[in-house]
N, C-alpha and C. Protein backbone atom coordinates (compact mmCIF):
# COMPACT_ATOMS: atom_id res chain seq x y z
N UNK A 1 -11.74 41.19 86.39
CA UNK A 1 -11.46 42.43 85.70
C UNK A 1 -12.70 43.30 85.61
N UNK A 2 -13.74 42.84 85.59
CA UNK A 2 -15.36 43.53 85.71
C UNK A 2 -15.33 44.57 87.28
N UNK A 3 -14.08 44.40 87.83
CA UNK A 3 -14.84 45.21 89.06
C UNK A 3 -13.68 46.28 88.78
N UNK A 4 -14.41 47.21 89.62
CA UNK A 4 -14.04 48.71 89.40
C UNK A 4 -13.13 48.98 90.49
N UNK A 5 -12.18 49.44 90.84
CA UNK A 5 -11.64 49.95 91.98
C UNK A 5 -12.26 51.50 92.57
N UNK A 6 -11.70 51.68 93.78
CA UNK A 6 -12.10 53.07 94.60
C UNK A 6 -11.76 53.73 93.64
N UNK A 7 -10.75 53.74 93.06
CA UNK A 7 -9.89 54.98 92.13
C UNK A 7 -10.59 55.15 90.93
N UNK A 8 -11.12 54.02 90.15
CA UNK A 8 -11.93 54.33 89.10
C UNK A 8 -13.03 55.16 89.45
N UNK A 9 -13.62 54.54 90.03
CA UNK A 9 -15.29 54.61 90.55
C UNK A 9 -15.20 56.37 90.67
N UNK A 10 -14.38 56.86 91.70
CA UNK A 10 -14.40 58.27 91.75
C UNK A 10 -13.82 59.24 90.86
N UNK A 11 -12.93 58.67 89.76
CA UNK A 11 -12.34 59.40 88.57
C UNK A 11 -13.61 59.38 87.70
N UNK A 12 -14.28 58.15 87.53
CA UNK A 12 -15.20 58.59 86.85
C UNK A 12 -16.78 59.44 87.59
N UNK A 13 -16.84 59.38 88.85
CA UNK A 13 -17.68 59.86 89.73
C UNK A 13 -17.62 61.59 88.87
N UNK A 14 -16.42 61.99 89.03
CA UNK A 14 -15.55 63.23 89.15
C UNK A 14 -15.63 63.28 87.87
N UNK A 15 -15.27 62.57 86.74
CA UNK A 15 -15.54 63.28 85.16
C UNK A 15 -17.21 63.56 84.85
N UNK A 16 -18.18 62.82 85.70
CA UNK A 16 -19.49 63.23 85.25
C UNK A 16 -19.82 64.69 85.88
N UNK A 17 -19.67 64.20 86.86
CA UNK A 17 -19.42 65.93 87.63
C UNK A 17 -19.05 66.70 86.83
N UNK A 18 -17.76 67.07 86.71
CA UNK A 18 -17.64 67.48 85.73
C UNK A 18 -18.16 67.97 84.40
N UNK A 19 -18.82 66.96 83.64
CA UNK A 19 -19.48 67.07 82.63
C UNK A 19 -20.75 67.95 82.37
N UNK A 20 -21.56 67.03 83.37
CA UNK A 20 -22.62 67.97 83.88
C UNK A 20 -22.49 69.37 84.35
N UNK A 21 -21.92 69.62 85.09
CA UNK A 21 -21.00 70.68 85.04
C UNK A 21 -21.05 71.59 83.54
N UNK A 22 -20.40 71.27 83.26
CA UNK A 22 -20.05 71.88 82.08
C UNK A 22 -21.46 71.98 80.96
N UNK A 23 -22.18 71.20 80.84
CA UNK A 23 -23.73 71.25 80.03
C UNK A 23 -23.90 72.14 80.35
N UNK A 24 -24.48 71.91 82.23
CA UNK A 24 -25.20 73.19 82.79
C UNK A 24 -24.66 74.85 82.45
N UNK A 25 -23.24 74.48 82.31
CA UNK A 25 -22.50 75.81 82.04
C UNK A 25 -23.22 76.28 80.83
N UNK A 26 -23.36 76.05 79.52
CA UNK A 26 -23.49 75.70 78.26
C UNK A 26 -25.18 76.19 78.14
N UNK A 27 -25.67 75.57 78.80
CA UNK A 27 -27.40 75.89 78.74
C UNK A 27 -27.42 77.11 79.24
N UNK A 28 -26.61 77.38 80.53
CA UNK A 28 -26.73 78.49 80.94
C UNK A 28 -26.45 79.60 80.25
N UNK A 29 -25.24 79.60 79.47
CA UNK A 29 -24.74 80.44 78.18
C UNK A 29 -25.51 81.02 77.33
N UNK A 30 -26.19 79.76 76.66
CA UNK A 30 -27.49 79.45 75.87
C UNK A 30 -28.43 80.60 75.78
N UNK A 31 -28.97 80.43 77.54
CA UNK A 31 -29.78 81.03 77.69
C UNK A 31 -29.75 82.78 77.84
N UNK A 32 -27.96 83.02 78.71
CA UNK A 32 -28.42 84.54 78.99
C UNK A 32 -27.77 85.07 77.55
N UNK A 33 -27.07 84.27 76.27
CA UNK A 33 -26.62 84.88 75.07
C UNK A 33 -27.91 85.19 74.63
N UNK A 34 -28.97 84.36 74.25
CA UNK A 34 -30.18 84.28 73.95
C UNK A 34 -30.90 85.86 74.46
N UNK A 35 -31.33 86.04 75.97
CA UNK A 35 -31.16 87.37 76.54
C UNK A 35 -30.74 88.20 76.44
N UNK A 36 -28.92 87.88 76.20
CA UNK A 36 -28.76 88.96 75.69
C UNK A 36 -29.15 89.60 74.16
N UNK A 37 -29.55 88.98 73.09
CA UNK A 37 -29.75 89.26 71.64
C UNK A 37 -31.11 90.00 71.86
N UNK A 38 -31.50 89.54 72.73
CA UNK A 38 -33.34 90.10 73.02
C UNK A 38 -33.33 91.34 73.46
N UNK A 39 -32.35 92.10 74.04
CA UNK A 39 -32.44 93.29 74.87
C UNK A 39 -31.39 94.39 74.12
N UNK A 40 -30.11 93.53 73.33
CA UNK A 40 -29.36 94.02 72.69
C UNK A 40 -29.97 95.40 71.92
N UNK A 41 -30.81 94.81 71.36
CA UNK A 41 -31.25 95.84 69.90
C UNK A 41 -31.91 96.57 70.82
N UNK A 42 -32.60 96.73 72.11
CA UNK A 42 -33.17 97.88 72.44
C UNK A 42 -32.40 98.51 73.20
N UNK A 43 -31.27 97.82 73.91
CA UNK A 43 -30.03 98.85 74.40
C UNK A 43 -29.36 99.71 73.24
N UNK A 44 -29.81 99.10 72.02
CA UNK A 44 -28.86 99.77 71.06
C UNK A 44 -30.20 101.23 70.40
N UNK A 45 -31.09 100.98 70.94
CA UNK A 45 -32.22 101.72 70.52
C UNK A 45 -32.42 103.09 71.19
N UNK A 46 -32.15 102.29 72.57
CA UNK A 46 -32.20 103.57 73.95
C UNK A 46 -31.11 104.54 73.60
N UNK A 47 -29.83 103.84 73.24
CA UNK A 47 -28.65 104.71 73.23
C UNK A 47 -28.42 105.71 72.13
N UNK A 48 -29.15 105.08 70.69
CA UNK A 48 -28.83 105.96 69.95
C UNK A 48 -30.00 107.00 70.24
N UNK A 49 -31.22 106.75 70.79
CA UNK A 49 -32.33 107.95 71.33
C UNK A 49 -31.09 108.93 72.27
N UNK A 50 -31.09 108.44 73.35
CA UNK A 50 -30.03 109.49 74.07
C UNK A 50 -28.93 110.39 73.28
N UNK A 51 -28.38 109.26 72.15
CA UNK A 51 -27.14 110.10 71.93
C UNK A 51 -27.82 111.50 70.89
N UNK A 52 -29.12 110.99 70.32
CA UNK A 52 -29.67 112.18 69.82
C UNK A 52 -29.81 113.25 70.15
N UNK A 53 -30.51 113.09 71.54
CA UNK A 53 -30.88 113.78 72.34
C UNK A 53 -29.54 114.76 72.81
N UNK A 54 -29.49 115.50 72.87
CA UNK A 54 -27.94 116.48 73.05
C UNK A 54 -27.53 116.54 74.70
N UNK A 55 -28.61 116.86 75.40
CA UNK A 55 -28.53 116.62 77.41
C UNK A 55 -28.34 115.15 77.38
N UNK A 56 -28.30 115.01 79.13
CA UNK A 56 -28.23 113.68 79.72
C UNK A 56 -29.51 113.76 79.84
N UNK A 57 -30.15 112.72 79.67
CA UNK A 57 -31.75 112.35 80.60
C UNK A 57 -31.70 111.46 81.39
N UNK A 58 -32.50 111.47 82.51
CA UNK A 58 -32.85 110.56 83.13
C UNK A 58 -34.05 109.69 83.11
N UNK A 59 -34.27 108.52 82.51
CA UNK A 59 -35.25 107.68 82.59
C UNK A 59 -35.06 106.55 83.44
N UNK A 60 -36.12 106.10 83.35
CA UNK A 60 -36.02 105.11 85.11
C UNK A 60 -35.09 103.30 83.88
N UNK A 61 -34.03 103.18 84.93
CA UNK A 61 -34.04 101.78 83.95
C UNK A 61 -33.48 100.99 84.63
N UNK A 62 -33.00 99.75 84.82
CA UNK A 62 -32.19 98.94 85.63
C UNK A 62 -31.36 98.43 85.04
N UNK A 63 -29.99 98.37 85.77
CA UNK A 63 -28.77 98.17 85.56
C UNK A 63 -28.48 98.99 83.78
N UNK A 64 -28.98 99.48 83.69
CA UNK A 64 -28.70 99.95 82.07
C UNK A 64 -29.27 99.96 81.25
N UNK A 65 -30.89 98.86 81.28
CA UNK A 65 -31.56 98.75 80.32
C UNK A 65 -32.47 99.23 80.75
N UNK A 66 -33.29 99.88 79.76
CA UNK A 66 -34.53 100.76 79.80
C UNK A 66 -35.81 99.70 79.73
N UNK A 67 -36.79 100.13 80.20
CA UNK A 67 -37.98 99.15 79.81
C UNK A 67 -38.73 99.41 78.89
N UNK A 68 -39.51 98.00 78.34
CA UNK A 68 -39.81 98.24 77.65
C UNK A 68 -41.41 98.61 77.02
N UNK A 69 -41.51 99.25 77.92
CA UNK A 69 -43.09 99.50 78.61
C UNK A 69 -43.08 100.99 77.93
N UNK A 70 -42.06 101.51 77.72
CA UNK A 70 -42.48 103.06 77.12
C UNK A 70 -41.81 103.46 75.70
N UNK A 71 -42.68 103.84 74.64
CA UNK A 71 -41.87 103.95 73.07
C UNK A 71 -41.20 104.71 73.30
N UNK A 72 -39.79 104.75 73.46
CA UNK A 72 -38.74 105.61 73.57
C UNK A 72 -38.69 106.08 72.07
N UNK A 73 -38.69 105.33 71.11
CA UNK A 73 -38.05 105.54 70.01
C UNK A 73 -39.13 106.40 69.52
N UNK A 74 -40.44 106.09 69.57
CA UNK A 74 -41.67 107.25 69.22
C UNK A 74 -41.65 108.42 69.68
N UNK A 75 -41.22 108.57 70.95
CA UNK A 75 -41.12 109.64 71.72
C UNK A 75 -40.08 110.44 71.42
N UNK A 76 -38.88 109.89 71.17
CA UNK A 76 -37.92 110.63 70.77
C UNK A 76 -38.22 111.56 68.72
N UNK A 77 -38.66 110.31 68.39
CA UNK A 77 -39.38 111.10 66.46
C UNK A 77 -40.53 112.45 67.18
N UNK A 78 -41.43 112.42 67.89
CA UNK A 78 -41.77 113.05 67.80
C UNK A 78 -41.34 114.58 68.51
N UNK A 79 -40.23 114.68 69.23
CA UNK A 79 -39.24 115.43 69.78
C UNK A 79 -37.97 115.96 69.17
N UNK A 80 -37.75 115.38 67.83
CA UNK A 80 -36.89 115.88 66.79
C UNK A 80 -37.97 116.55 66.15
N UNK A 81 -39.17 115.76 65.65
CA UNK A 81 -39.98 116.92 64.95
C UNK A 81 -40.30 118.37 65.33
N UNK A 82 -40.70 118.15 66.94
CA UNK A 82 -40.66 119.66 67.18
C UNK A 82 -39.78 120.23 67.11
N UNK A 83 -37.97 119.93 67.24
CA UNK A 83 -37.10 120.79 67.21
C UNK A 83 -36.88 120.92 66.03
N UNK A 84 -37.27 120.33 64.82
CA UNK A 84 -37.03 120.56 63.35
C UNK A 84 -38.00 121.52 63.57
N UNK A 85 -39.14 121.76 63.38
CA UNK A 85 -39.87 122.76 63.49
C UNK A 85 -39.06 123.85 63.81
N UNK A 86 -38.77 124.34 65.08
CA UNK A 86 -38.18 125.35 65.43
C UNK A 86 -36.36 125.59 65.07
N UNK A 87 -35.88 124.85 64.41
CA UNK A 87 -34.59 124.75 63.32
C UNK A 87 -35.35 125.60 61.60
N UNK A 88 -36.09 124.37 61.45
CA UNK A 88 -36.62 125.51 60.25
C UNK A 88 -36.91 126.88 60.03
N UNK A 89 -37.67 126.82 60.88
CA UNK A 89 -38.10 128.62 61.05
C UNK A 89 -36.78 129.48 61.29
N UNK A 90 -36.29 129.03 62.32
CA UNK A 90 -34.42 130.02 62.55
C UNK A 90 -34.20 129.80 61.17
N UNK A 91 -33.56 128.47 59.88
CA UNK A 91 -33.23 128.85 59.16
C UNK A 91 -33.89 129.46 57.86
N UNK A 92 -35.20 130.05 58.01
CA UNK A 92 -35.68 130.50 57.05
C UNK A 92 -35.43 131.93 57.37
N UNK A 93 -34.87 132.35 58.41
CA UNK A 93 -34.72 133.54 58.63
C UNK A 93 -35.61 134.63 59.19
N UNK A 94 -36.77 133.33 59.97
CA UNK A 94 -37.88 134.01 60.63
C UNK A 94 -37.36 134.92 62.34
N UNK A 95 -36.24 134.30 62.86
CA UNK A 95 -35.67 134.50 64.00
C UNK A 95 -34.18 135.54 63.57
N UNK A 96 -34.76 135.99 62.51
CA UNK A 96 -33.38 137.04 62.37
C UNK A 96 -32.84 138.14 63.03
N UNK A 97 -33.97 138.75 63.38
CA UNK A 97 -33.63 140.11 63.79
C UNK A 97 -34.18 140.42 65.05
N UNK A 98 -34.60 139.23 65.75
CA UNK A 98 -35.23 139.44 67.02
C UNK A 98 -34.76 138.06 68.38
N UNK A 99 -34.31 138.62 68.66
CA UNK A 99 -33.78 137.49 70.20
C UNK A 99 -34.92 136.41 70.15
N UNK A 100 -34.60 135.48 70.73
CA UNK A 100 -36.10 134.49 71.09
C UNK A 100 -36.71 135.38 72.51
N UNK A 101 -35.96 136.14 73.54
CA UNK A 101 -36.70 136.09 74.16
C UNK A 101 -37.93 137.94 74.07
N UNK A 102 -37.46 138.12 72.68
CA UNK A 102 -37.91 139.46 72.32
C UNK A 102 -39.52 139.07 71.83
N UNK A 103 -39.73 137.94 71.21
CA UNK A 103 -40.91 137.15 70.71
C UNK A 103 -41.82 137.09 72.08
N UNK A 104 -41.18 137.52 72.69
CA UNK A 104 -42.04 137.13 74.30
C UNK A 104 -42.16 138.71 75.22
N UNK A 105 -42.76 139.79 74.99
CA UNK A 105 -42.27 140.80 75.52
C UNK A 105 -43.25 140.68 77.06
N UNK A 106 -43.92 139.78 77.30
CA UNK A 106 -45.03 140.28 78.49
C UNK A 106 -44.18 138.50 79.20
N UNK A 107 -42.90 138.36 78.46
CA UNK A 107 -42.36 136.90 79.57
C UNK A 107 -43.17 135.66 79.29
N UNK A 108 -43.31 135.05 80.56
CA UNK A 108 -44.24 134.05 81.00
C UNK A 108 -45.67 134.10 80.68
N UNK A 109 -45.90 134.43 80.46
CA UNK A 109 -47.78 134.89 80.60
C UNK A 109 -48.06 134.69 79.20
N UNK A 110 -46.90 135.33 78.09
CA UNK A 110 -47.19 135.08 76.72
C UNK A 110 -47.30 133.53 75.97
N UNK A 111 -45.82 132.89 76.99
CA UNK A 111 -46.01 131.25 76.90
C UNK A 111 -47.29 131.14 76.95
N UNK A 112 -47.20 130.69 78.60
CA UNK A 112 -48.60 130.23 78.81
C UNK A 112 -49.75 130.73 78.50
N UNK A 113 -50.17 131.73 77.67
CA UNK A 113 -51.21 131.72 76.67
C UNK A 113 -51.49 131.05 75.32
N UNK A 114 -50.10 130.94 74.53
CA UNK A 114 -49.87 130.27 73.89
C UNK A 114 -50.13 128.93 73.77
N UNK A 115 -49.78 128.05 75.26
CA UNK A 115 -49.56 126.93 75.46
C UNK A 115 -51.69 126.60 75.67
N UNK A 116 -52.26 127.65 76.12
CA UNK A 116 -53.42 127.31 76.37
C UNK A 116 -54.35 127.75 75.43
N UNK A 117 -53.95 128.29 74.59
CA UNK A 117 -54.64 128.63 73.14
C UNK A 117 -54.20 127.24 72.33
N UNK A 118 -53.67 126.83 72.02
CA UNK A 118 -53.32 125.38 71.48
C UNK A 118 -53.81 124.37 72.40
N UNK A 119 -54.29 124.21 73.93
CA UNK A 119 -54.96 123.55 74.50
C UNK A 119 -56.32 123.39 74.15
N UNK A 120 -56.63 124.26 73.93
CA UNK A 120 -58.36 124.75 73.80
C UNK A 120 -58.86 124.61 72.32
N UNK A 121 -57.60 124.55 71.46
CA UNK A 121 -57.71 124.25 70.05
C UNK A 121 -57.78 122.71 69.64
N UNK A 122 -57.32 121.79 70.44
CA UNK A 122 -57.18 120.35 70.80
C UNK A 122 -58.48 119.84 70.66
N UNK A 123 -58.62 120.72 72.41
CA UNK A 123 -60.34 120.57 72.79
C UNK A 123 -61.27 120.39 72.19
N UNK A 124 -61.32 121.47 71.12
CA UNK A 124 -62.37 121.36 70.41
C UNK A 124 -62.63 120.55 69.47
N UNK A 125 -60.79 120.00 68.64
CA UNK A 125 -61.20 119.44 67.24
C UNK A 125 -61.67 117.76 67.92
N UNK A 126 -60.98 117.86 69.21
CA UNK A 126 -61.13 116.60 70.24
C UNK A 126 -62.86 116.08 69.75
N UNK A 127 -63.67 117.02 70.53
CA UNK A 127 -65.00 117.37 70.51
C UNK A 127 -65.56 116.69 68.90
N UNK A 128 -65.11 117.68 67.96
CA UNK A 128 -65.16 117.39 66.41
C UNK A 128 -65.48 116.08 66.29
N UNK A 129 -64.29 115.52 66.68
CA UNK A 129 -63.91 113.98 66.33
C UNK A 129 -64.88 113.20 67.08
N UNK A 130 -65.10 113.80 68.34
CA UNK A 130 -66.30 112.90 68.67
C UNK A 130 -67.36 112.83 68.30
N UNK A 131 -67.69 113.58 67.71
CA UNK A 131 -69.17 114.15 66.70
C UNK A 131 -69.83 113.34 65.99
N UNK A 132 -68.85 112.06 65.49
CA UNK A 132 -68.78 111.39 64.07
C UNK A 132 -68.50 112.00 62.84
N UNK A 133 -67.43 112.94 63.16
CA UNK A 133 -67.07 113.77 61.15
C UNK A 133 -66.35 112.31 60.56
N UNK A 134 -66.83 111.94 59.03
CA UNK A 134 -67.03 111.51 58.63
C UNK A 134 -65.25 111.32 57.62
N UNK A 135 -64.79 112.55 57.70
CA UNK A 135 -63.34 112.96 57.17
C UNK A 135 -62.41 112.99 58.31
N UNK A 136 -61.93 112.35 59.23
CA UNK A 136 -61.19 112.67 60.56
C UNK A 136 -60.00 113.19 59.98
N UNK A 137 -59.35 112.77 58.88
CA UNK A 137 -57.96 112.97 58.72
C UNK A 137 -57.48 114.15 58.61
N UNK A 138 -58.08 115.61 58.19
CA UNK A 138 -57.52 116.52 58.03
C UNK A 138 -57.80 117.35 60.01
N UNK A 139 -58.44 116.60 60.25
CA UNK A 139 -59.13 117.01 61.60
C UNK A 139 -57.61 116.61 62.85
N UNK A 140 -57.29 115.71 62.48
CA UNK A 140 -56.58 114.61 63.22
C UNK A 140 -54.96 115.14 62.77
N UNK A 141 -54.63 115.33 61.32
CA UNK A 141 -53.54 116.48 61.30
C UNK A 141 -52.72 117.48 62.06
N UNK A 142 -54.42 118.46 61.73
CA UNK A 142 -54.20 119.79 62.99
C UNK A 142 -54.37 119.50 64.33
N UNK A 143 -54.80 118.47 64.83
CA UNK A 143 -54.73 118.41 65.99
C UNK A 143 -53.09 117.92 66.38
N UNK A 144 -52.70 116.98 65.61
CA UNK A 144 -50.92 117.03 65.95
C UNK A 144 -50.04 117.66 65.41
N UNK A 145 -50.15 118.88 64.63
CA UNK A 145 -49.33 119.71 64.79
C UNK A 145 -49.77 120.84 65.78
N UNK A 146 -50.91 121.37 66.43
CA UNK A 146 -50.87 121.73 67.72
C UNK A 146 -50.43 121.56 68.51
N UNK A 147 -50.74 120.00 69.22
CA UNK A 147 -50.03 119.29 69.99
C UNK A 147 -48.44 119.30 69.60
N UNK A 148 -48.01 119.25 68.66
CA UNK A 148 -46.38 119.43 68.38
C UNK A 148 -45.83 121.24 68.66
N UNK A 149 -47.10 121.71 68.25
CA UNK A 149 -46.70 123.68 68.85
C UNK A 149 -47.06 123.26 70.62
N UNK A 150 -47.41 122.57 70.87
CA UNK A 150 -47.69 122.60 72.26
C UNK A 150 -46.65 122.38 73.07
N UNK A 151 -45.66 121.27 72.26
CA UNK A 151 -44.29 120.78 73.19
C UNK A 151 -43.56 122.04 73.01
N UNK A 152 -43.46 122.51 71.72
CA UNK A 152 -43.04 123.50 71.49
C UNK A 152 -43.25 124.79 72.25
N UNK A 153 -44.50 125.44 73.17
CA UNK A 153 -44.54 126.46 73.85
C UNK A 153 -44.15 125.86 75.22
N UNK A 154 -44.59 124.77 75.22
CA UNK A 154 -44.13 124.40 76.82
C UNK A 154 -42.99 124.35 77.16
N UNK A 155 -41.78 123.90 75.74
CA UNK A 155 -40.12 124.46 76.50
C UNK A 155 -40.01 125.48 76.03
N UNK A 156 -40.87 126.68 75.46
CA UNK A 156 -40.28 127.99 76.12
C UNK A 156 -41.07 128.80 76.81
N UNK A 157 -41.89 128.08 77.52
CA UNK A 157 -42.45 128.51 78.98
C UNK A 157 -41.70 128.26 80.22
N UNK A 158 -40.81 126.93 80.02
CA UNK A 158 -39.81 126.37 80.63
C UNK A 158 -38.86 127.59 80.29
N UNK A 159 -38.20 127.89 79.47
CA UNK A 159 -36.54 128.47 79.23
C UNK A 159 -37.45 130.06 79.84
N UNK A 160 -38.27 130.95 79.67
CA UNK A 160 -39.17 131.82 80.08
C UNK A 160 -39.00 131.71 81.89
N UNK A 161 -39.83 130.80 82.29
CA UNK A 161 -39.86 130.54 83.80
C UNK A 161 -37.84 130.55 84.51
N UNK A 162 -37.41 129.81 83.68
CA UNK A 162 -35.70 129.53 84.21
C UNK A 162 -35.22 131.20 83.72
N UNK A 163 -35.42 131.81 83.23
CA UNK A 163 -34.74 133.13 82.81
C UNK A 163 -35.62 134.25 84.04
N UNK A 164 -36.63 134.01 84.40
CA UNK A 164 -37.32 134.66 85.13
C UNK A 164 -36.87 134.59 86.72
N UNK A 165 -36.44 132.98 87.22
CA UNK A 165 -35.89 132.69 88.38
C UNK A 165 -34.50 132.97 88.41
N UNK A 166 -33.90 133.11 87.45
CA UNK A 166 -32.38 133.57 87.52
C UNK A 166 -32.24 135.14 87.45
N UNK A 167 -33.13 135.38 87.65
CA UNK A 167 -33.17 137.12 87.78
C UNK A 167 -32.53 137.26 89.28
């Protein structure tokens, strides 16, 4: 009774198979559920950035997920700030009585002066800071809300340039 027949031997050959089988399934699970929880929260990060964002953008990503090599989520705070900026002012009633593109009577040229007068204002507090001032913080302030008027002239040097080519 100790000996096994053909029929056993391979039913049970076939349930380890099986089995193993099935672990491997299991680890494998394991592992890409695991993956997935890891990437989850920044697919869920990317998307609500986009859905903020009112356009489609294109950023480089594979199969769907963005990498994670660039602060999307920083990038995007500091891109609501500038458009709060320019929301505020419309609703304080600074943009009342004049078109946006009336703020601009010489076009393009007025941007990009703008955009390079806030360059050169950078520059210098840049300079400042390298100096050793001893107070950086009020220094370091104005230098990012420049830089935030800066995103700010550069898309309407952009909407300026696109109104100029659609002529």
């Amino acid at each position: 009774m100790g000996k096994w027949s053909q029929a056993s031997k391979r039913n049970l050959s076939e349930a380890m198979k099986r089995r193993w089988a099935r672990i491997r399934r299991q680890k494998q699970y394991a592992l890409s559920h695991k993956e997935h929880q890891l990437t989850h929260t920044m697919q869920d990060n990317v998307k609500e950035f986009l859905q903020e964002t009112s356009e489609d953008h294109e950023f480089p990503h594979v199969d769907g997920v963005l990498p994670e090599r660039f602060p999307f989520r920083e990038y995007g705070d500091v891109v609501r700030e500038a458009r709060k900026i320019i929301l505020d002012r419309d609703s304080k009633g600074r943009n009342a009585y004049a078109t946006f593109y009336d703020g601009f009577p010489h076009g393009l040229s007025d941007a990009t002066f703008e955009t390079h007068r806030r360059v050169t204002r950078v520059l210098g507090l840049e300079r400042q800071l390298a100096n050793g001032i001893e107070d950086k913080k009020p220094l370091q302030e104005t230098m990012r809300q420049d830089l935030i008027d800066l995103i700010n002239y550069s898309v309407f040097a952009v909407l300026l340039l696109d109104k100029e080519v659609s002529k």
